[in-house]
PDB file of N, CA and C in Angstrom:
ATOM      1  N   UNK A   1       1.374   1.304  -5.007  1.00  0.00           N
ATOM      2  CA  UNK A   1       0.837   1.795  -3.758  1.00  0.00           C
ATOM      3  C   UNK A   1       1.942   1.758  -2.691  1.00  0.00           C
ATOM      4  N   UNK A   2       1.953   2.559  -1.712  1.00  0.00           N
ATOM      5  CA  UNK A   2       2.859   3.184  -0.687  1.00  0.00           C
ATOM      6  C   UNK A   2       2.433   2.628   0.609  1.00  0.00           C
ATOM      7  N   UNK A   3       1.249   2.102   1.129  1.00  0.00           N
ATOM      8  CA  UNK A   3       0.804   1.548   2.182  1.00  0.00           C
ATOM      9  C   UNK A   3       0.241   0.414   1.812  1.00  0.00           C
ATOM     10  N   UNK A   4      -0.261  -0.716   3.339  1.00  0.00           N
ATOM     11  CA  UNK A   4      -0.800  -1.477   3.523  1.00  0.00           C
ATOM     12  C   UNK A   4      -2.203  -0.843   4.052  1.00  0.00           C
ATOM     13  N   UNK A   5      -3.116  -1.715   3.488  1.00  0.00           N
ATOM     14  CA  UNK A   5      -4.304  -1.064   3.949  1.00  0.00           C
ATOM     15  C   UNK A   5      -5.009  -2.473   5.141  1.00  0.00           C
ATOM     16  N   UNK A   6      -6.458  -1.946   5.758  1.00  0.00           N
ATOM     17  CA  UNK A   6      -6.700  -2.698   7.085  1.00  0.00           C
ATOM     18  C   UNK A   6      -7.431  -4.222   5.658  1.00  0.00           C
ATOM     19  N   UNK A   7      -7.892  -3.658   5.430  1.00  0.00           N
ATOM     20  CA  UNK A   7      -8.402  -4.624   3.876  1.00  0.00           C
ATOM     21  C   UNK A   7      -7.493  -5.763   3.899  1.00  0.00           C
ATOM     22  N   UNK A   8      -6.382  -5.522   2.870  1.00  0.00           N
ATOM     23  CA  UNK A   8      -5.293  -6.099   2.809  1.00  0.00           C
ATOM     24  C   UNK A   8      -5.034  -7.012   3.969  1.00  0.00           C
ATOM     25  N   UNK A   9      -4.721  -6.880   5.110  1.00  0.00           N
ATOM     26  CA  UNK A   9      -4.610  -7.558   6.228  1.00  0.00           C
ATOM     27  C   UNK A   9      -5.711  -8.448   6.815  1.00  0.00           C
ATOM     28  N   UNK A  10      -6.899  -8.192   6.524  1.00  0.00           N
ATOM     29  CA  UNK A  10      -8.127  -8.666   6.834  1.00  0.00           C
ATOM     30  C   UNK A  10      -8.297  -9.904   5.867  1.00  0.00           C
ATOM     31  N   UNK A  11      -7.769  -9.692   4.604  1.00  0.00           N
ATOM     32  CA  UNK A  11      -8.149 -10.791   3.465  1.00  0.00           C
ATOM     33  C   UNK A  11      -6.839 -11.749   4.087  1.00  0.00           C
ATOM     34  N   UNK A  12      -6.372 -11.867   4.415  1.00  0.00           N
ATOM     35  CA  UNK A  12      -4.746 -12.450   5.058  1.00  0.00           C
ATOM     36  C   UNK A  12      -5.341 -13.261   5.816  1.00  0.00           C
ATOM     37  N   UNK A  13      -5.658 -12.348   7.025  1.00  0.00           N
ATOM     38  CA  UNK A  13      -6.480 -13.410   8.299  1.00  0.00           C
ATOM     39  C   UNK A  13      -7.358 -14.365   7.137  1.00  0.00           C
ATOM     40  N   UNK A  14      -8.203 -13.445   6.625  1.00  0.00           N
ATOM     41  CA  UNK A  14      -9.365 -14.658   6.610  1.00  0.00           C
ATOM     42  C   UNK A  14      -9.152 -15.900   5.661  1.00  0.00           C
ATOM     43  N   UNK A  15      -8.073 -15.868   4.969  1.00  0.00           N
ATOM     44  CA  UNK A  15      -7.822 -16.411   4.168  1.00  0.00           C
ATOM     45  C   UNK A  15      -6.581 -17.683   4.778  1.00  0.00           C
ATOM     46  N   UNK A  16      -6.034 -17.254   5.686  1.00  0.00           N
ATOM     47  CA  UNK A  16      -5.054 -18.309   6.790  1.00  0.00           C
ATOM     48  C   UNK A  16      -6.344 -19.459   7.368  1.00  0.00           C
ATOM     49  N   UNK A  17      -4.915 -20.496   7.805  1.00  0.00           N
ATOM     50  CA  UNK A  17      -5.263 -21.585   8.365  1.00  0.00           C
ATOM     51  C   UNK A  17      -4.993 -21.413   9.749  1.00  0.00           C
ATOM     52  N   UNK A  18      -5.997 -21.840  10.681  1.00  0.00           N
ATOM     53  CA  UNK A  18      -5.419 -21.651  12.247  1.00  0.00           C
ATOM     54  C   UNK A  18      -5.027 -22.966  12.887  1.00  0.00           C
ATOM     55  N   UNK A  19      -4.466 -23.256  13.912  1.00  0.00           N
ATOM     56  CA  UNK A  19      -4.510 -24.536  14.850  1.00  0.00           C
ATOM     57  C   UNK A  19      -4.594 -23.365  16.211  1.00  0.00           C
ATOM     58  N   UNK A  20      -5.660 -23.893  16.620  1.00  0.00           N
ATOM     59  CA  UNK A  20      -5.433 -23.259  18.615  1.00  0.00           C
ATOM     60  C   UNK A  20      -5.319 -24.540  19.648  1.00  0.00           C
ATOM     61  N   UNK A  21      -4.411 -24.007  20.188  1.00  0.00           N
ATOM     62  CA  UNK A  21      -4.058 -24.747  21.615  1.00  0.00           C
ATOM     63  C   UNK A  21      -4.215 -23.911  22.882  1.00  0.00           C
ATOM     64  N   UNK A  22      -5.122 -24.410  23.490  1.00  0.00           N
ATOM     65  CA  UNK A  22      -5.682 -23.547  24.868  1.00  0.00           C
ATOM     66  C   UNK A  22      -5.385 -24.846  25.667  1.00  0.00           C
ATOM     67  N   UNK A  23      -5.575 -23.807  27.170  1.00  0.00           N
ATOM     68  CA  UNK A  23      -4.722 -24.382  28.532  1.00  0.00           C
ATOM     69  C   UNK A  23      -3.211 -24.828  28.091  1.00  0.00           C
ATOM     70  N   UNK A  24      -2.452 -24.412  27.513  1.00  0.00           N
ATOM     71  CA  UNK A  24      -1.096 -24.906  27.669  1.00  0.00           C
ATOM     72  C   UNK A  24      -0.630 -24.305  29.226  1.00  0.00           C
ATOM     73  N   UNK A  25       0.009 -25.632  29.653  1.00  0.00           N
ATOM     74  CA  UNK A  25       0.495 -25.152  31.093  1.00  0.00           C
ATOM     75  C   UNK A  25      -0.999 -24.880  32.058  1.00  0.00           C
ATOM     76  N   UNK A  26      -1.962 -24.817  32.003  1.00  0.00           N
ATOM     77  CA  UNK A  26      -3.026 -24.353  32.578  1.00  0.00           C
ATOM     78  C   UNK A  26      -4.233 -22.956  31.950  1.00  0.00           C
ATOM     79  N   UNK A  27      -2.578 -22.214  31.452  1.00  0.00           N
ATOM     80  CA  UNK A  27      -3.189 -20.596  31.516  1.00  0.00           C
ATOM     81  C   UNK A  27      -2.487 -19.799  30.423  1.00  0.00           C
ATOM     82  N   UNK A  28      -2.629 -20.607  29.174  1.00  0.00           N
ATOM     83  CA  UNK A  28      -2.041 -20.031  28.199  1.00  0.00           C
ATOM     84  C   UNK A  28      -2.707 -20.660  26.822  1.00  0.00           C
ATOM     85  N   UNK A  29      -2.522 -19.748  25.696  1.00  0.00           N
ATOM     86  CA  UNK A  29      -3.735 -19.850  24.428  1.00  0.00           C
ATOM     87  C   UNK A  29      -2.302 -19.375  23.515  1.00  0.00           C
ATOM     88  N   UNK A  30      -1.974 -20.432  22.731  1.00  0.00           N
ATOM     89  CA  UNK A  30      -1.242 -20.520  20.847  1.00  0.00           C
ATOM     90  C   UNK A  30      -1.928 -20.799  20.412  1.00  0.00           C
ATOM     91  N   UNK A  31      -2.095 -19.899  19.244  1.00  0.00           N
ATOM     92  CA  UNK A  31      -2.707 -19.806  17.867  1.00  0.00           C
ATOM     93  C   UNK A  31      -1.514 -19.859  16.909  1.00  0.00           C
ATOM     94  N   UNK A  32      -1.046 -20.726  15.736  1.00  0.00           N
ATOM     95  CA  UNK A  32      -0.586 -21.092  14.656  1.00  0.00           C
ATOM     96  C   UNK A  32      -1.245 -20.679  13.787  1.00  0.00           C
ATOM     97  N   UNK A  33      -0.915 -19.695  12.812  1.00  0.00           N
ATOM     98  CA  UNK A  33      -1.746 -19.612  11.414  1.00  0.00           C
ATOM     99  C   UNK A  33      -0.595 -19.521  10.534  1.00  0.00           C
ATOM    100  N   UNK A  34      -1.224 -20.208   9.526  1.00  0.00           N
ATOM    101  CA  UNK A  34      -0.753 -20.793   8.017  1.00  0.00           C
ATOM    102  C   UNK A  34      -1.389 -20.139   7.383  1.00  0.00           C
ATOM    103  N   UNK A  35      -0.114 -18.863   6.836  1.00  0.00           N
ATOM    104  CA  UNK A  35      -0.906 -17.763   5.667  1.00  0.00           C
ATOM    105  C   UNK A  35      -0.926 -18.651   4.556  1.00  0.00           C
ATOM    106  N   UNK A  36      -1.702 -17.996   3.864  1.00  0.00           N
ATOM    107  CA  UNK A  36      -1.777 -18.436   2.452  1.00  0.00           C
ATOM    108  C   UNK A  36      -0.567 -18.571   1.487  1.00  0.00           C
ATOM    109  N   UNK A  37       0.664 -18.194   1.524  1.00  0.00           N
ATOM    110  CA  UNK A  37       1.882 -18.127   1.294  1.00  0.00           C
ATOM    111  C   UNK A  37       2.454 -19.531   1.843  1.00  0.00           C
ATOM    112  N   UNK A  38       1.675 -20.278   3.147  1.00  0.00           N
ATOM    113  CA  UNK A  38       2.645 -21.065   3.482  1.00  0.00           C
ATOM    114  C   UNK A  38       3.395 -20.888   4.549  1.00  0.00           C
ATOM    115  N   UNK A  39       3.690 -19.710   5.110  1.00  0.00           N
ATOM    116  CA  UNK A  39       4.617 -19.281   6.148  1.00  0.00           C
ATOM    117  C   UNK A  39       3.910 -19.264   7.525  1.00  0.00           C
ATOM    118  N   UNK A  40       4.196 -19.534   8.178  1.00  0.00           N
ATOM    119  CA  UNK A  40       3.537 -19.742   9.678  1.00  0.00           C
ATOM    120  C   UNK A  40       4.027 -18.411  10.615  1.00  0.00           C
ATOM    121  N   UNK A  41       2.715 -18.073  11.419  1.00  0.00           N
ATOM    122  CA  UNK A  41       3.094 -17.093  12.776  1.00  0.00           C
ATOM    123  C   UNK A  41       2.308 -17.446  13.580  1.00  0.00           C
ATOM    124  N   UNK A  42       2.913 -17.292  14.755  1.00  0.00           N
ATOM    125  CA  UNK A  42       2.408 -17.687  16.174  1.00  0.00           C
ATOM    126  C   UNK A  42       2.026 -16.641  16.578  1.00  0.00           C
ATOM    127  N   UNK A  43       0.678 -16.244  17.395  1.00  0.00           N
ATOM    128  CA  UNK A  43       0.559 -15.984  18.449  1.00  0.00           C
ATOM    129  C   UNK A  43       0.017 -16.044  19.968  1.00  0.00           C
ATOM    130  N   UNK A  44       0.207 -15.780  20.619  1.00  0.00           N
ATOM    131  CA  UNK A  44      -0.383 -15.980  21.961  1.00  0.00           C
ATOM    132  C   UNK A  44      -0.953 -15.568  23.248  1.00  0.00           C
ATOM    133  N   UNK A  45      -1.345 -16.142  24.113  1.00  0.00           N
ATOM    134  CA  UNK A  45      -1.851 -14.774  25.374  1.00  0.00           C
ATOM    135  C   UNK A  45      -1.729 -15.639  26.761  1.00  0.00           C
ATOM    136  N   UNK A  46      -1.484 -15.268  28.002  1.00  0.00           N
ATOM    137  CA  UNK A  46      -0.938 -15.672  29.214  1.00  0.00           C
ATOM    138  C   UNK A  46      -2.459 -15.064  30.083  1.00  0.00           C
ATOM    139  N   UNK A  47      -2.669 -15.775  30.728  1.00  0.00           N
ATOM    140  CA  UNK A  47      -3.160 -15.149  32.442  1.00  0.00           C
ATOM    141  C   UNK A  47      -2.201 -15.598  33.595  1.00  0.00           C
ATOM    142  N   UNK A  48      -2.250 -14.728  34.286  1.00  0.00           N
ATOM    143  CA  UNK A  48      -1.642 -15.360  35.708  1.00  0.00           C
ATOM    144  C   UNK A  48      -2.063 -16.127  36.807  1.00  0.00           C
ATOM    145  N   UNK A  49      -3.292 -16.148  36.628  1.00  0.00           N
ATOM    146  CA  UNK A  49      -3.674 -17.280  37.377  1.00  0.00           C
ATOM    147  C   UNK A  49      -5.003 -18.033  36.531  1.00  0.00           C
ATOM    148  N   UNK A  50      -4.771 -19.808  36.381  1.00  0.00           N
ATOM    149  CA  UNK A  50      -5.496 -20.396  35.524  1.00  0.00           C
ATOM    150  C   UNK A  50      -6.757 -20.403  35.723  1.00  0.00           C
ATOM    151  N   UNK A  51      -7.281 -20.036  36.822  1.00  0.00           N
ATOM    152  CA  UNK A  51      -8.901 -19.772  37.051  1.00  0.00           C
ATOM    153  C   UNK A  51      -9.681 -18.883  36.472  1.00  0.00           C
ATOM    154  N   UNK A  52      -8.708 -17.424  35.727  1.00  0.00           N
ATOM    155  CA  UNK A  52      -9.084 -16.935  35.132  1.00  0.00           C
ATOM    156  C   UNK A  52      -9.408 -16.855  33.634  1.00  0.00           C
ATOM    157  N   UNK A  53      -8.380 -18.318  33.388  1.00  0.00           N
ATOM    158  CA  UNK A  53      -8.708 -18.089  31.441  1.00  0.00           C
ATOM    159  C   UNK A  53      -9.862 -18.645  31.223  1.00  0.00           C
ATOM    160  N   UNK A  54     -10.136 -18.327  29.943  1.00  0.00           N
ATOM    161  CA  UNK A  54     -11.434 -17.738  29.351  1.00  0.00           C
ATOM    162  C   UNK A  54     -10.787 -18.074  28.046  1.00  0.00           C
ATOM    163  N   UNK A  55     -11.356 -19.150  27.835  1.00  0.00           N
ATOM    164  CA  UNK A  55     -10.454 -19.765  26.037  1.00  0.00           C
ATOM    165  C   UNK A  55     -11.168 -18.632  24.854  1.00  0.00           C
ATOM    166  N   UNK A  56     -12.112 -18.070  24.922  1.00  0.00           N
ATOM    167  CA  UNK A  56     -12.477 -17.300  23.834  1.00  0.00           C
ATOM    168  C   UNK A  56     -11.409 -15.911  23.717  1.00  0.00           C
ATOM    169  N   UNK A  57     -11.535 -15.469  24.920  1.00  0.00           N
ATOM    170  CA  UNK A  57     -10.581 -14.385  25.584  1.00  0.00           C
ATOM    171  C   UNK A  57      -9.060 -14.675  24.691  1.00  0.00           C
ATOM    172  N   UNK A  58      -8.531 -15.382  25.137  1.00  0.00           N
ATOM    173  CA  UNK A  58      -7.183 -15.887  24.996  1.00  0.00           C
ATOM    174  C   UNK A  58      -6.927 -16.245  23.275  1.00  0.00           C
ATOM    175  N   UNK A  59      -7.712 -16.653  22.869  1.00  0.00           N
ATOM    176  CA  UNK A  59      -7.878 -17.191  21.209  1.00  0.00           C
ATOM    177  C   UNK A  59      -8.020 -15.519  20.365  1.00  0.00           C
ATOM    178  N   UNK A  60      -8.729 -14.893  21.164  1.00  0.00           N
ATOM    179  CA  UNK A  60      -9.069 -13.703  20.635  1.00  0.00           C
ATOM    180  C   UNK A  60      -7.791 -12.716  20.411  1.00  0.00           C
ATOM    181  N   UNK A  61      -7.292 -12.360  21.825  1.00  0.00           N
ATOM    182  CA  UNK A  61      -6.269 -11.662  22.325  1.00  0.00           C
ATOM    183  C   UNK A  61      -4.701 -12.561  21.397  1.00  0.00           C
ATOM    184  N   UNK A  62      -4.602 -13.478  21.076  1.00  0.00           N
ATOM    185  CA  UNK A  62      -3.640 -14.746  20.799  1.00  0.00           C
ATOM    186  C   UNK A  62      -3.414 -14.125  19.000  1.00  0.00           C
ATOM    187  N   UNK A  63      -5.090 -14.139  18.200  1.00  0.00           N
ATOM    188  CA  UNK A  63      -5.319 -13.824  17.058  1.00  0.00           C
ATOM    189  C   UNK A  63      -5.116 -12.213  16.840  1.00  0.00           C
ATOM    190  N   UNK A  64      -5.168 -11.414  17.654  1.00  0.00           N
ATOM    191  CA  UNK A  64      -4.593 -10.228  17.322  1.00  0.00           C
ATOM    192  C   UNK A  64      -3.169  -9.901  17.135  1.00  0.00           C
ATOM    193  N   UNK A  65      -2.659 -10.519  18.224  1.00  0.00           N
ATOM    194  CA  UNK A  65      -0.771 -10.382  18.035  1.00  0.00           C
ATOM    195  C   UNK A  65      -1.104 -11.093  16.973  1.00  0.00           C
ATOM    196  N   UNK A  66      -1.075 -12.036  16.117  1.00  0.00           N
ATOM    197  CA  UNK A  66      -0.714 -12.578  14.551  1.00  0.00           C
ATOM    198  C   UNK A  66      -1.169 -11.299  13.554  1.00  0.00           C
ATOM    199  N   UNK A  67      -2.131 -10.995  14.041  1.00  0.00           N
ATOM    200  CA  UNK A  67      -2.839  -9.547  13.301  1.00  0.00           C
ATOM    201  C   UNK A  67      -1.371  -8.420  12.947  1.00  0.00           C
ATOM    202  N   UNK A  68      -1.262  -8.102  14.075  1.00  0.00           N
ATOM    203  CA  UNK A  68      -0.483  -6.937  14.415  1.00  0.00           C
ATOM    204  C   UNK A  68       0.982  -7.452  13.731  1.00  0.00           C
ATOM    205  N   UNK A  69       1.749  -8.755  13.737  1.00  0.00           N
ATOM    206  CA  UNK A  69       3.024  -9.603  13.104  1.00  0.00           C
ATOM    207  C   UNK A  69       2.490  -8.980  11.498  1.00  0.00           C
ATOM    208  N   UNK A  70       1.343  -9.461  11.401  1.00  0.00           N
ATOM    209  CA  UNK A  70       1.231  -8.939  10.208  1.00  0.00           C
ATOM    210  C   UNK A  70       1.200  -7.981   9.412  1.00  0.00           C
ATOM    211  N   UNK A  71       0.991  -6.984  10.340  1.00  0.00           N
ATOM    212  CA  UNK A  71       1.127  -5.693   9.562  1.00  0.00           C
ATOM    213  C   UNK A  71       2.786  -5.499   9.713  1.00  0.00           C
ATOM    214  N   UNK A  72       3.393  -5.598  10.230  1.00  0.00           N
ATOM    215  CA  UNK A  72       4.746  -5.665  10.528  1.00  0.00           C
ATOM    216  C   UNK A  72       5.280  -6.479   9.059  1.00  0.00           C
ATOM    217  N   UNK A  73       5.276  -7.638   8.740  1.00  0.00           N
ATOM    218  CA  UNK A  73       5.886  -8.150   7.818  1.00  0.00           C
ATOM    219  C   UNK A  73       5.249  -7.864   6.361  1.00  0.00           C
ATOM    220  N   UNK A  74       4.144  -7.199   6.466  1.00  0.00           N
ATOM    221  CA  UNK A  74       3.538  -6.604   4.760  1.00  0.00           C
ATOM    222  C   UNK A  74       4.460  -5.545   5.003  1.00  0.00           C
ATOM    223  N   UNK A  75       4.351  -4.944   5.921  1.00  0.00           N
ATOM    224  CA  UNK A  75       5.092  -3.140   5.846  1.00  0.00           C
ATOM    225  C   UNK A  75       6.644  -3.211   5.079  1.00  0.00           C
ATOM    226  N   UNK A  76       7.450  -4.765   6.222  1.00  0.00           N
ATOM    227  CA  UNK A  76       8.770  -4.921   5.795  1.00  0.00           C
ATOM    228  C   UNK A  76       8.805  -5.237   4.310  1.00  0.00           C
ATOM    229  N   UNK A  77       7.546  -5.645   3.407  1.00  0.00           N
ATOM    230  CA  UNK A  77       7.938  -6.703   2.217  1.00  0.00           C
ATOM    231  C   UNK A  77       7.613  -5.431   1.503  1.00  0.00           C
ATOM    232  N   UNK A  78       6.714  -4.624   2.028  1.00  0.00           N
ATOM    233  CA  UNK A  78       6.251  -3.177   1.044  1.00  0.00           C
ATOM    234  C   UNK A  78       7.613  -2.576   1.224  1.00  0.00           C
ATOM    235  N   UNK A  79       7.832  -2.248   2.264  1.00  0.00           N
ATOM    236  CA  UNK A  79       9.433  -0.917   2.347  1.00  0.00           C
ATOM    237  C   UNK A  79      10.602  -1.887   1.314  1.00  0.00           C
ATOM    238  N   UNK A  80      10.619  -3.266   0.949  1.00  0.00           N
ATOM    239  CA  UNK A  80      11.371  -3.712   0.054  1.00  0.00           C
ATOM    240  C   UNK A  80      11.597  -3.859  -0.982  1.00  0.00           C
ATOM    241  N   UNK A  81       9.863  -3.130  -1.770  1.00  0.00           N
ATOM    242  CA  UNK A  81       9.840  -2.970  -3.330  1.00  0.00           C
ATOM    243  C   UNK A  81       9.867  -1.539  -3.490  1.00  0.00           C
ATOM    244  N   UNK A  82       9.480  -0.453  -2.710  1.00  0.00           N
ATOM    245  CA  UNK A  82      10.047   0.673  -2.822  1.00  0.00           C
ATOM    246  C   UNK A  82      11.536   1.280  -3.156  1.00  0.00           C
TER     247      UNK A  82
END
């Protein structure tokens, strides 16, 4: 196969380990996930002012950039067996 499919990426997430850290600094949300491989990616999300975070918000928004890393590094490991 020639692509990554949304599947593929979905069994990834669900299959990773998370750690979340909300309020860092006040107004900031890291998410750590431990793919199933073992390999760790971060991601994260900022507000500018701390009155506004919203830890679901931030965990949410935090878990998509790891989403999106991910399609990035299947694509790189696919374009490498081609």
């Amino acid at each position: 196969m020639n692509s990554i499919t949304k599947e593929q990426i979905d069994k990834i997430m669900d299959e990773s380990e998370y750690e979340v850290f909300h309020k860092v600094f006040d107004k900031q949300c890291l998410v750590v996930a431990k793919l199933p491989n073992g390999f760790t990616v971060v991601g994260e999300s900022a507000c500018v002012d701390p009155s506004n975070y919203v830890e679901s918000i931030g965990e949410e928004i935090a878990k998509k950039r790891i989403e999106e890393k991910l399609w990035e590094l299947e694509g790189y490991k696919l374009q490498n067996s081609l």
